[in-house]
Protein backbone atom coordinates (compact mmCIF):
# COMPACT_ATOMS: atom_id res chain seq x y z
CA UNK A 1 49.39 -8.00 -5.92
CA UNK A 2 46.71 -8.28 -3.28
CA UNK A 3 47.25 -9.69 0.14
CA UNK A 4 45.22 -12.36 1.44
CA UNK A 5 42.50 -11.28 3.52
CA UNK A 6 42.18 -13.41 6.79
CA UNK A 7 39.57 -16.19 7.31
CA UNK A 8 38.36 -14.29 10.82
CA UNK A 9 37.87 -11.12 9.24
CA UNK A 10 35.94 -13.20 5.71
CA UNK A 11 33.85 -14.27 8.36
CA UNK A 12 33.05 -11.23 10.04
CA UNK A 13 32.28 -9.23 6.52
CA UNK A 14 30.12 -11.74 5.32
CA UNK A 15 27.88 -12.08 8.53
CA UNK A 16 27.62 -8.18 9.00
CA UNK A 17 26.80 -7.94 5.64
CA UNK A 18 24.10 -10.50 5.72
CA UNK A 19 23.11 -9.28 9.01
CA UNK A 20 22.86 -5.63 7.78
CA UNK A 21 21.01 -6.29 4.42
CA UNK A 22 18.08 -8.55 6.07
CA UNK A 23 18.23 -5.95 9.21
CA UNK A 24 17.45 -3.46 6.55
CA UNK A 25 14.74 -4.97 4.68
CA UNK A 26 12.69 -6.03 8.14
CA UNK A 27 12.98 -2.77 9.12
CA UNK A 28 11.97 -1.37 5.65
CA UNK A 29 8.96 -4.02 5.89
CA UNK A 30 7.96 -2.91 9.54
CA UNK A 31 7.77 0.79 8.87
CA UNK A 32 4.64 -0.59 6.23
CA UNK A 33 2.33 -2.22 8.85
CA UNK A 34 -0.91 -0.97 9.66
CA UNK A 35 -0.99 0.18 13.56
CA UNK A 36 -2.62 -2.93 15.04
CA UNK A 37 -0.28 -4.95 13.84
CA UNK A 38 2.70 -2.59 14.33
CA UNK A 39 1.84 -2.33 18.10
CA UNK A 40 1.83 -6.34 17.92
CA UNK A 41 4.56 -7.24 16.07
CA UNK A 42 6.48 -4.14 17.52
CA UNK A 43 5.77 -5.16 21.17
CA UNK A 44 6.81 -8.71 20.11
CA UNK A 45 9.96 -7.41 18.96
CA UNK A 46 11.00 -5.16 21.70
CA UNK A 47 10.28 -8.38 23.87
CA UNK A 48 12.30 -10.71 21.94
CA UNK A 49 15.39 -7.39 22.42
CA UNK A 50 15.34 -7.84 26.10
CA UNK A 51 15.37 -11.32 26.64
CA UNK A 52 18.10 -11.72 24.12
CA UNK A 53 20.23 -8.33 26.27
CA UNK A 54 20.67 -10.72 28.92
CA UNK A 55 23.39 -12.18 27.87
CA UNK A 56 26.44 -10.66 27.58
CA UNK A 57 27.21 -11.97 23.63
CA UNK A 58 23.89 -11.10 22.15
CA UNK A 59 23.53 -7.87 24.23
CA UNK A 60 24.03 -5.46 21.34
CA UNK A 61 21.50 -7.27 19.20
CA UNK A 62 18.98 -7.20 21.81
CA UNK A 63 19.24 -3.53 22.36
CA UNK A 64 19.07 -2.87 18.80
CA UNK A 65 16.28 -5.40 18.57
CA UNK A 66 14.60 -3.44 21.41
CA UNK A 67 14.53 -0.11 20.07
CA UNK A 68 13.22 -1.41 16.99
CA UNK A 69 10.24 -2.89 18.24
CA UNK A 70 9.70 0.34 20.43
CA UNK A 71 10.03 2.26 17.29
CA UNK A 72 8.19 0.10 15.53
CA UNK A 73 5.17 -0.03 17.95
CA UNK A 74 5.48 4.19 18.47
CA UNK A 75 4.30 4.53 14.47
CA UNK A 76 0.64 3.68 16.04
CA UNK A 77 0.63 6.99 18.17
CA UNK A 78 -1.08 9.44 16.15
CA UNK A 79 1.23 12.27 17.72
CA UNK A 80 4.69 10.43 17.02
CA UNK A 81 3.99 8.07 14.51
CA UNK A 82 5.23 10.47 11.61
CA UNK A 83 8.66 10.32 13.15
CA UNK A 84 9.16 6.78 14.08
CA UNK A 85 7.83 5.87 10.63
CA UNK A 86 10.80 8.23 9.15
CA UNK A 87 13.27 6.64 11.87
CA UNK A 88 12.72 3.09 10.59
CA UNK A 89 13.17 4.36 7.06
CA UNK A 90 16.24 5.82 7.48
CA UNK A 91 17.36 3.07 10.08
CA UNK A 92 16.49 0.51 7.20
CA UNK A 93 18.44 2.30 4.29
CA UNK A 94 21.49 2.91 6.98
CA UNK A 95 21.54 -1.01 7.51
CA UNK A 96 21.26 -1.82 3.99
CA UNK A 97 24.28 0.40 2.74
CA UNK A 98 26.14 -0.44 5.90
CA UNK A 99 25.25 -4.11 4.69
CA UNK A 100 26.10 -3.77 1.08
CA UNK A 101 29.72 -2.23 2.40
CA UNK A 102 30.48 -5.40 4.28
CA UNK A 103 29.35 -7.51 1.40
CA UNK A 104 31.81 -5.77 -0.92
CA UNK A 105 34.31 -6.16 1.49
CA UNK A 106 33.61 -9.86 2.23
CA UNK A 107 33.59 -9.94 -2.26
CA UNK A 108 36.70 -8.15 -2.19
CA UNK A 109 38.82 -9.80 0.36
CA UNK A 110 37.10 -13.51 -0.93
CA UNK A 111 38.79 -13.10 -4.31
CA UNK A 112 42.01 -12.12 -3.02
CA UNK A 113 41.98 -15.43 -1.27
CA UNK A 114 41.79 -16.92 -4.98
């Protein structure tokens, strides 16, 4: 028989599987802008990552959130832009099976609870 899975850790599969799997599709979706708008919406984003490092909670998010903007806006260099497309690629498909994990996890330890 299966043992119940706790609430806290429910809680913490489901949002880092949620988190992962939409982390993984804007990234996905950012590697496909033309450079304009990748220096735009990349700047925008690396913004948003430092003002959201400040405090101590959302620091790892804001880092993360930071490099991808910096990554993001990078794919307009003619030089590097090769490479920081192929980073957000694999970045994206990284957070989508790390997201797809922690949702069969949070499906696993959900129907033990039943």
């Amino acid at each position: 028989m299966n043992e119940m899975v706790p609430r806290k850790a429910l809680v913490k599969y489901g949002s880092q599987g949620v988190g992962g799997v939409v982390g993984g599709v804007v990234m996905l979706a950012l590697g496909g802008l033309n450079p304009i708008a990748s220096l735009i919406v990349g700047g925008s984003v690396a913004l948003i990552g430092l003002v959201l490092s400040r405090t101590k909670d959302d620091r790892t998010a804001g880092l993360v959130a930071t490099a991808a903007g910096i990554i993001t806006a990078a794919t307009a260099i003619p030089f590097i832009g090769g490479l920081a497309g192929t980073l957000l690629t694999i970045s994206g498909v990284g957070l989508l099976v790390a997201g797809g994990i922690s949702l069969f996890k949070f499906i696993r330890g959900y129907r033990s609870r039943m």
